[in-house]
PDB file of N, CA and C in Angstrom:
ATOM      1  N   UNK A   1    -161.011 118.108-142.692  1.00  0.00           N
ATOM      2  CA  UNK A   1    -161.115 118.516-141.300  1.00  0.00           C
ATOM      3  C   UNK A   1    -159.904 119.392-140.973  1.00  0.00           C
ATOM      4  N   UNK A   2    -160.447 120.828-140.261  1.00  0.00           N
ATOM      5  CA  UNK A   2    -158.928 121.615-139.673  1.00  0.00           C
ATOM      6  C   UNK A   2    -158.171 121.030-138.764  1.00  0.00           C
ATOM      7  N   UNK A   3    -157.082 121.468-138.860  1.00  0.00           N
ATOM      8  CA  UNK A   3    -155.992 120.646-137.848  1.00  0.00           C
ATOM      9  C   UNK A   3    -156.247 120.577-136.263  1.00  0.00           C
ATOM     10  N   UNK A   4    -157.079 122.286-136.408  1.00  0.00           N
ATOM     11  CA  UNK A   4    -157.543 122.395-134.945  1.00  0.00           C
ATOM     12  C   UNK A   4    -158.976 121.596-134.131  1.00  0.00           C
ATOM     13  N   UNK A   5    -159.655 121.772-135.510  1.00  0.00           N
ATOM     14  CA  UNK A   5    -160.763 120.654-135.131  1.00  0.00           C
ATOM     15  C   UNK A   5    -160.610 119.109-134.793  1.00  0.00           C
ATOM     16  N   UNK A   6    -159.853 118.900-135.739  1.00  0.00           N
ATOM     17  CA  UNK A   6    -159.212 116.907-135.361  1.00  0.00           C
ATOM     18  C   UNK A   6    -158.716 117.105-134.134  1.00  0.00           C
ATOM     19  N   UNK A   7    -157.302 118.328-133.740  1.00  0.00           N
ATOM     20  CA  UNK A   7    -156.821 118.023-132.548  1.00  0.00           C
ATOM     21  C   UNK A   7    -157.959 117.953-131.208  1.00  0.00           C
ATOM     22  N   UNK A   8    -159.039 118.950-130.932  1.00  0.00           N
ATOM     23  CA  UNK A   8    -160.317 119.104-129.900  1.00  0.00           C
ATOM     24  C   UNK A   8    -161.137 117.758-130.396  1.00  0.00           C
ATOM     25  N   UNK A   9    -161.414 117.204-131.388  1.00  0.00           N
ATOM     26  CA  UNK A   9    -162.041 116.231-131.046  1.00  0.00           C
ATOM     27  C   UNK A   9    -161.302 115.023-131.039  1.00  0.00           C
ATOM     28  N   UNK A  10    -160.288 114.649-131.294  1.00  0.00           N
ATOM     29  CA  UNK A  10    -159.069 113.689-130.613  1.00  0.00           C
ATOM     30  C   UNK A  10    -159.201 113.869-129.228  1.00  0.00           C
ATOM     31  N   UNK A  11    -158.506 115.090-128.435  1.00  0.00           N
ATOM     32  CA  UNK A  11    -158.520 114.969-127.103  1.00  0.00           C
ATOM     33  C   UNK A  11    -159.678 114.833-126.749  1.00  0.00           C
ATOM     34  N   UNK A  12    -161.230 115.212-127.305  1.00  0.00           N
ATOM     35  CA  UNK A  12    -161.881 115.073-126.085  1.00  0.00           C
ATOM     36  C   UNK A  12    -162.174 113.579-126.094  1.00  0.00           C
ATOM     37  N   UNK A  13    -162.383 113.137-127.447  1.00  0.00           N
ATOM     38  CA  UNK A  13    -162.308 111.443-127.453  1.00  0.00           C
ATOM     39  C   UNK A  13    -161.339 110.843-126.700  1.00  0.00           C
ATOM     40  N   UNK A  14    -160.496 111.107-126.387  1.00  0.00           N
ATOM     41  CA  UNK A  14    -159.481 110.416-125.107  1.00  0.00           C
ATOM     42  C   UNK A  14    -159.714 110.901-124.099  1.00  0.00           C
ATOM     43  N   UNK A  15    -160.255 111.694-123.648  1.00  0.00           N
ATOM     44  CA  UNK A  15    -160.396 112.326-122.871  1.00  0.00           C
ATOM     45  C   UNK A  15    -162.028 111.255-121.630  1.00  0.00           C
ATOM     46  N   UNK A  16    -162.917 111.070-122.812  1.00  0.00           N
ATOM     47  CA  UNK A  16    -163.718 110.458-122.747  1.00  0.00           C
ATOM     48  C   UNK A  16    -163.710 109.023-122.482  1.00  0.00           C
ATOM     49  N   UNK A  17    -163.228 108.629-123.007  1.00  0.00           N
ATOM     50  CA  UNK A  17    -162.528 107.184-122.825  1.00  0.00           C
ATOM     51  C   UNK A  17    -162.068 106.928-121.511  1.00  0.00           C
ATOM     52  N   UNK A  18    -160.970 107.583-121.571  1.00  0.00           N
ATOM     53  CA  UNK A  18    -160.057 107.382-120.534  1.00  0.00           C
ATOM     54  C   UNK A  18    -160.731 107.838-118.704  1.00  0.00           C
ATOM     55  N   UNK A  19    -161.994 108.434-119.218  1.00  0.00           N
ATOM     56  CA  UNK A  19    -163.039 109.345-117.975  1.00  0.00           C
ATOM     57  C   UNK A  19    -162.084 109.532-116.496  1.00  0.00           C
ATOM     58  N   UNK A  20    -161.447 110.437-116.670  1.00  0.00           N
ATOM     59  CA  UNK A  20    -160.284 110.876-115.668  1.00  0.00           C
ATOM     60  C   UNK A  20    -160.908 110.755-114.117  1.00  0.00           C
ATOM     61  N   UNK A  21    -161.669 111.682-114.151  1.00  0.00           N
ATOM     62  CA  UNK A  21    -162.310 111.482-112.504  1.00  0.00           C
ATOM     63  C   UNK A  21    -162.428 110.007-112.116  1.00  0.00           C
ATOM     64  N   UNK A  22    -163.431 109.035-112.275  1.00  0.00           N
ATOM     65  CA  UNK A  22    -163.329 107.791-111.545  1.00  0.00           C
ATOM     66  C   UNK A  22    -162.192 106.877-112.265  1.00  0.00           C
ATOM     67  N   UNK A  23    -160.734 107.516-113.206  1.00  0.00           N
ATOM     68  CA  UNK A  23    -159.769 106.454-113.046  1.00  0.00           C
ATOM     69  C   UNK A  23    -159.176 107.296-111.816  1.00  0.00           C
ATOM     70  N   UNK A  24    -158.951 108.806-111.536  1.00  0.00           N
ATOM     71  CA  UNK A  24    -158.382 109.405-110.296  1.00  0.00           C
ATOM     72  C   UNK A  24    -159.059 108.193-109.205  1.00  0.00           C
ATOM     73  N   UNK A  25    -160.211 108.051-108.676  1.00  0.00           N
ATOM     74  CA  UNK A  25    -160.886 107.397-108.029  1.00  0.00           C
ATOM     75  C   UNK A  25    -160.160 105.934-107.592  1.00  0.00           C
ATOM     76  N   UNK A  26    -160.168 105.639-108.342  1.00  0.00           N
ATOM     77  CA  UNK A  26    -159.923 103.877-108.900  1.00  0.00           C
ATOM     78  C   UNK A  26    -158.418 104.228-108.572  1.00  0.00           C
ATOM     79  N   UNK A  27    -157.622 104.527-109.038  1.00  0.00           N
ATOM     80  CA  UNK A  27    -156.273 104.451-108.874  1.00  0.00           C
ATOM     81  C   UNK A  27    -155.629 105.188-107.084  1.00  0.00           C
ATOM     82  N   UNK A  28    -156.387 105.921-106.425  1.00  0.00           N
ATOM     83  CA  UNK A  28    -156.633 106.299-105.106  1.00  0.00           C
ATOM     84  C   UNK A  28    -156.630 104.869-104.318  1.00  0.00           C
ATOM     85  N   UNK A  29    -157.920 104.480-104.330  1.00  0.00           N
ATOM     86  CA  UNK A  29    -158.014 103.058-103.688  1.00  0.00           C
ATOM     87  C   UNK A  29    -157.198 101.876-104.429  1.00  0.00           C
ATOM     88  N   UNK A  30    -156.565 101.702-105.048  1.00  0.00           N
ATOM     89  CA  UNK A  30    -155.477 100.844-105.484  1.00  0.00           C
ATOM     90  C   UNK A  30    -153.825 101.170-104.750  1.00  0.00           C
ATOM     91  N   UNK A  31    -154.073 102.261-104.494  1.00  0.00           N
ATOM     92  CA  UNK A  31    -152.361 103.019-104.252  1.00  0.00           C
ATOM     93  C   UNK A  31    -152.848 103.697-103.393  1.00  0.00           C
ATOM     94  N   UNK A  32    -153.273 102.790-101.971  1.00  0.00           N
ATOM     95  CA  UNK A  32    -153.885 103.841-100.991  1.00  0.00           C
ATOM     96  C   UNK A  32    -152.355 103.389 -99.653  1.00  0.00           C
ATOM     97  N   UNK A  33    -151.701 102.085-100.083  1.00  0.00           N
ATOM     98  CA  UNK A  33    -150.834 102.207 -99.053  1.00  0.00           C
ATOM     99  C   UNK A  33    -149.603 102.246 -99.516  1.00  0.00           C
ATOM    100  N   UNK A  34    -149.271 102.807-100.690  1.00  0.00           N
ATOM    101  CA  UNK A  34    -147.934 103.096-101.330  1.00  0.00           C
ATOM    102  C   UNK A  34    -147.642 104.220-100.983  1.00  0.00           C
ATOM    103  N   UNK A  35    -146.274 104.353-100.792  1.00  0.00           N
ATOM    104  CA  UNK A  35    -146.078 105.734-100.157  1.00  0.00           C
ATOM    105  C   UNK A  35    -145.715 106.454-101.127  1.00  0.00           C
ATOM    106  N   UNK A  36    -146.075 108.206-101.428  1.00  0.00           N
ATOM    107  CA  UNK A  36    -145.874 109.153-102.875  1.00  0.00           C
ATOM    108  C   UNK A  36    -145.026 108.850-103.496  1.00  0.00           C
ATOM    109  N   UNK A  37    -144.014 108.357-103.268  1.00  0.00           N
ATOM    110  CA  UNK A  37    -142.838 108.079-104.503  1.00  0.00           C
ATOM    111  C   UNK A  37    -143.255 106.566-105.173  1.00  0.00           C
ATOM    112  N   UNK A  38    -143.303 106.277-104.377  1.00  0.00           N
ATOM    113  CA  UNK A  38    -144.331 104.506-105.211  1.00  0.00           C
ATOM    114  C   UNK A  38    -145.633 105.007-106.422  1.00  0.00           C
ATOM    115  N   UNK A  39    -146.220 105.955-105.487  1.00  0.00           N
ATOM    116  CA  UNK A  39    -147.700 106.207-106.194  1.00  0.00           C
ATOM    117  C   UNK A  39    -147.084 107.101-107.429  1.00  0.00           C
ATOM    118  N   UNK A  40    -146.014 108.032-107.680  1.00  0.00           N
ATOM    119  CA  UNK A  40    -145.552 108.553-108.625  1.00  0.00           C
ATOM    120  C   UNK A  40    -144.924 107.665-109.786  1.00  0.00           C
ATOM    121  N   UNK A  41    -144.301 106.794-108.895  1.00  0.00           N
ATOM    122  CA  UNK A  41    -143.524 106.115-110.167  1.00  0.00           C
ATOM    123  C   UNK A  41    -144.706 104.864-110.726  1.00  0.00           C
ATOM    124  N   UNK A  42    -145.786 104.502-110.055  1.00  0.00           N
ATOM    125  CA  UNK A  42    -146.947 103.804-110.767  1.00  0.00           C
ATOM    126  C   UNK A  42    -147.481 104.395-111.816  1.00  0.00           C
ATOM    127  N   UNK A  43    -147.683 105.938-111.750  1.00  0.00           N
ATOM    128  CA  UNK A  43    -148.420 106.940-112.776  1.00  0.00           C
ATOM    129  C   UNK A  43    -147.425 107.238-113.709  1.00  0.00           C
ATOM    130  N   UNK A  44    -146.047 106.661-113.444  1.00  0.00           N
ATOM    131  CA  UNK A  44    -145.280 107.192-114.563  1.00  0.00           C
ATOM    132  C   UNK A  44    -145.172 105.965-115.945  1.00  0.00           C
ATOM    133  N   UNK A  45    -145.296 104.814-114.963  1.00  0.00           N
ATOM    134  CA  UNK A  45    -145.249 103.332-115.794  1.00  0.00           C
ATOM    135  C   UNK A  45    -146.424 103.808-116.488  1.00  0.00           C
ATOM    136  N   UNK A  46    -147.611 103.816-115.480  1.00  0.00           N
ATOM    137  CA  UNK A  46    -149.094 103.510-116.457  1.00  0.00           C
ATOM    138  C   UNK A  46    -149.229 104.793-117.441  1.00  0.00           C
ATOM    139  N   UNK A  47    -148.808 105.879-117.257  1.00  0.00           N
ATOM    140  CA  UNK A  47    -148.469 106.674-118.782  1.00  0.00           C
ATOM    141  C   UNK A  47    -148.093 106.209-119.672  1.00  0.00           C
ATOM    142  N   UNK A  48    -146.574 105.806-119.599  1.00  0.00           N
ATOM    143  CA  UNK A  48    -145.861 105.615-120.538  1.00  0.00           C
ATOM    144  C   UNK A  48    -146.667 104.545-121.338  1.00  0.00           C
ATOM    145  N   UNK A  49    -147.003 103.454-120.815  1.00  0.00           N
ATOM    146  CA  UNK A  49    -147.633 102.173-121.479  1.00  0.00           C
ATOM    147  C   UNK A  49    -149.152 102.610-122.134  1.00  0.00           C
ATOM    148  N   UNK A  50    -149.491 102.966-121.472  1.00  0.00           N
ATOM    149  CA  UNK A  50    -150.654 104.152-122.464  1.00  0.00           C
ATOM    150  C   UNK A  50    -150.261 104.897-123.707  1.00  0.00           C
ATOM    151  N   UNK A  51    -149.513 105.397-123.412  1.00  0.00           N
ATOM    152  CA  UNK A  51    -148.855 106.400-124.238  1.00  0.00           C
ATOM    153  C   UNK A  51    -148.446 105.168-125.843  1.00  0.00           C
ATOM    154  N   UNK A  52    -147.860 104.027-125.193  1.00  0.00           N
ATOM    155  CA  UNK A  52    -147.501 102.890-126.403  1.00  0.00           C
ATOM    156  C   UNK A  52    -148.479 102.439-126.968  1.00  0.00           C
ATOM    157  N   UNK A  53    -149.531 102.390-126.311  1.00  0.00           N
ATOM    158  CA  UNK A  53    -150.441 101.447-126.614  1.00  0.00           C
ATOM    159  C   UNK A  53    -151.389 102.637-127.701  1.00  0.00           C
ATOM    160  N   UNK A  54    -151.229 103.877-127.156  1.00  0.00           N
ATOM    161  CA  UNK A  54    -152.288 105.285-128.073  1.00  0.00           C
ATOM    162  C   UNK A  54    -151.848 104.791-129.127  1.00  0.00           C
ATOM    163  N   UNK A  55    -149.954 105.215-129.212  1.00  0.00           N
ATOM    164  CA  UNK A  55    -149.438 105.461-130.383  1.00  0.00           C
ATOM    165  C   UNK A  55    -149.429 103.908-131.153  1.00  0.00           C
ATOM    166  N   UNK A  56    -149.728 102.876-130.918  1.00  0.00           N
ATOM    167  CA  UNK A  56    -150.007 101.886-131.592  1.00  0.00           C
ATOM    168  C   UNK A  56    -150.839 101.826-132.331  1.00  0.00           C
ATOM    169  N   UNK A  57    -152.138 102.017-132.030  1.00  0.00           N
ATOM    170  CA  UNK A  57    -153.214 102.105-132.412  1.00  0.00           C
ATOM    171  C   UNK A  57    -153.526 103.085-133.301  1.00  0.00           C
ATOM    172  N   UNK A  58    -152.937 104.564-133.212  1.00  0.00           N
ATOM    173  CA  UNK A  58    -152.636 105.640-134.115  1.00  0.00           C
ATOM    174  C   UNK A  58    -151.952 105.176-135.399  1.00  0.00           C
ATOM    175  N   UNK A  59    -150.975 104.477-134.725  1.00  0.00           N
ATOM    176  CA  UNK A  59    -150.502 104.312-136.012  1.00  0.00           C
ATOM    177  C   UNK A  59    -150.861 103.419-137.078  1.00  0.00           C
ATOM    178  N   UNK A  60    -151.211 102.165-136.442  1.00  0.00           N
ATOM    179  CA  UNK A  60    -151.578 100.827-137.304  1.00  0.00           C
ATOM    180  C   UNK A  60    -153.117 100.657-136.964  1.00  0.00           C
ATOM    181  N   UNK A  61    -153.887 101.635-136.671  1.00  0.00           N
ATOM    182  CA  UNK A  61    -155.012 101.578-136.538  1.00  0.00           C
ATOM    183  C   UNK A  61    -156.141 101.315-138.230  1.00  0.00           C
ATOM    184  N   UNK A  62    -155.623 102.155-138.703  1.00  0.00           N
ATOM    185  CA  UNK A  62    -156.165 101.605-140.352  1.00  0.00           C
ATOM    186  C   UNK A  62    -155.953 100.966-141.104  1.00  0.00           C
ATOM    187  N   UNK A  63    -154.840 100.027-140.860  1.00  0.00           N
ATOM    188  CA  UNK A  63    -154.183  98.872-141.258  1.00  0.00           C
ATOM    189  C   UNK A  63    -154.950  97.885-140.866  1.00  0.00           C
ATOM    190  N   UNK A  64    -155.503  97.750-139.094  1.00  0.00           N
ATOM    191  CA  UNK A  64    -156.122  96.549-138.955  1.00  0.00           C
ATOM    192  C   UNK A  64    -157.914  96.360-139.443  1.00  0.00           C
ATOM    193  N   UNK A  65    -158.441  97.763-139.599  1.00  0.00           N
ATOM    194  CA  UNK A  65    -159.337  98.310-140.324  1.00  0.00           C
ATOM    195  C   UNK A  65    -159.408  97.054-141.245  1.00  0.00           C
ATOM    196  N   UNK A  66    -158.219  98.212-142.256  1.00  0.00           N
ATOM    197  CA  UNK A  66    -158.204  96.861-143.407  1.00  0.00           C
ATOM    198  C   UNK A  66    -157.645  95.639-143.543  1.00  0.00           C
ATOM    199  N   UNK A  67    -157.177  94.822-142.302  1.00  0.00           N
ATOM    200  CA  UNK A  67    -157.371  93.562-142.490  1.00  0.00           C
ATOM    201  C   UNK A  67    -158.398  93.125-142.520  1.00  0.00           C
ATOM    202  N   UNK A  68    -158.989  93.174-141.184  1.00  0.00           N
ATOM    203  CA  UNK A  68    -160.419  92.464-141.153  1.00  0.00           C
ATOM    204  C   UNK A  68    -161.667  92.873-141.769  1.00  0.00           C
ATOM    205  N   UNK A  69    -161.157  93.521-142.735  1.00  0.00           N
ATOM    206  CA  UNK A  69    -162.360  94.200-143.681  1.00  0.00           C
ATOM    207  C   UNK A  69    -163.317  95.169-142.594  1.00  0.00           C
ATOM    208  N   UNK A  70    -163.308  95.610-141.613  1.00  0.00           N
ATOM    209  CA  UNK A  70    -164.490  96.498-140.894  1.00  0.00           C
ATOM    210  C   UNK A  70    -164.558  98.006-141.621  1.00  0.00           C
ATOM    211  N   UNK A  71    -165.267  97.986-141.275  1.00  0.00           N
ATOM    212  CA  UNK A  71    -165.965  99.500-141.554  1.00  0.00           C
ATOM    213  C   UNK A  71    -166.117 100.707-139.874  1.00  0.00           C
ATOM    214  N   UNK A  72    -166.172 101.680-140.519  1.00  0.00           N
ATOM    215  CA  UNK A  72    -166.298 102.703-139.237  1.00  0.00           C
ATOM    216  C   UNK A  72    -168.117 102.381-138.799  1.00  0.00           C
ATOM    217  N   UNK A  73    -168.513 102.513-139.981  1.00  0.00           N
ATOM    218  CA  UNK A  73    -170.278 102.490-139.416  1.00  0.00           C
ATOM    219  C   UNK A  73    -170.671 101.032-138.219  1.00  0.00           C
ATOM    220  N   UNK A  74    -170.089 100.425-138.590  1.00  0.00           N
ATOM    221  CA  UNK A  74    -170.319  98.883-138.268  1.00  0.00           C
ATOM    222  C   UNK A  74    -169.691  98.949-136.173  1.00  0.00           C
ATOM    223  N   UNK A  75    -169.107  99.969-135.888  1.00  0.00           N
ATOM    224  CA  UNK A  75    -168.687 100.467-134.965  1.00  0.00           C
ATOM    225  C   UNK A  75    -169.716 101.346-134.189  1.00  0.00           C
ATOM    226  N   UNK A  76    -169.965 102.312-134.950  1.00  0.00           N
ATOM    227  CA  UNK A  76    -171.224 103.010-134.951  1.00  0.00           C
ATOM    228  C   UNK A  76    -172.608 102.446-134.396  1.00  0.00           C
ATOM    229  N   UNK A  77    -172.894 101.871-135.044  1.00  0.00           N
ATOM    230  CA  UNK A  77    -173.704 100.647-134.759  1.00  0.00           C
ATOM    231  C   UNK A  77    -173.971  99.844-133.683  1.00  0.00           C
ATOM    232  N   UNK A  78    -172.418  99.630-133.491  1.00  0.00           N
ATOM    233  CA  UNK A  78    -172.113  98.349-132.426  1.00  0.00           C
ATOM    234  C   UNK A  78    -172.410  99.532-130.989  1.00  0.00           C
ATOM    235  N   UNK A  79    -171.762 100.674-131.297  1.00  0.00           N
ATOM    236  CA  UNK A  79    -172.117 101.644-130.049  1.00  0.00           C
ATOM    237  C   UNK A  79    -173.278 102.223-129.786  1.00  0.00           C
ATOM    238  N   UNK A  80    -174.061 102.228-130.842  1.00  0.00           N
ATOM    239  CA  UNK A  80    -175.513 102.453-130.471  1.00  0.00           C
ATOM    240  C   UNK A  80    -176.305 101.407-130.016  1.00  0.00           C
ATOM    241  N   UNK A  81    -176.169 100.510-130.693  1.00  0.00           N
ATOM    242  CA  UNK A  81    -176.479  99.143-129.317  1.00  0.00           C
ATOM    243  C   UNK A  81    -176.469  98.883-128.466  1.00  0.00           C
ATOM    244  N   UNK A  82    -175.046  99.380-127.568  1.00  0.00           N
ATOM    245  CA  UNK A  82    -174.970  99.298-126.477  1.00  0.00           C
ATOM    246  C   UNK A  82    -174.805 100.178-125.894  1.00  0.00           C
TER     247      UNK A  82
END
């Protein structure tokens, strides 16, 4: 896979996930009586901890793969199911 192709389908897979419009939504009515510097420094926590939690998973993501013996298809699967 090109570097440029992994990077566009990485982001849009997070991108997807993460479905920006109704977390904008959701995080509006949560931080509707914090005043902008509150509501800034909330979006700065919930980045950062995102940001730990990506790079966790990036990193030791095929490690836990192969603990529990799973497979990618078996994922596949599980998402076409539901």
């Amino acid at each position: 896979m090109e570097p440029l192709e992994f990077v566009l389908v990485a982001t849009s897979s997070i991108v997807a996930v993460m479905n920006p419009i109704s977390t904008v939504a959701v995080f509006s009515s949560l931080t509707e009586d914090l005043s902008p510097e509150k509501q800034r420094k909330v979006v700065a926590k919930a980045m950062k901890i995102s940001l730990v939690v990506l790079f966790f998973f990036a990193i030791t993501g095929q490690l836990i793969f192969q603990v529990f013996n799973l497979q990618v298809y078996a994922f596949q699967i599980a998402g076409g199911i539901l």
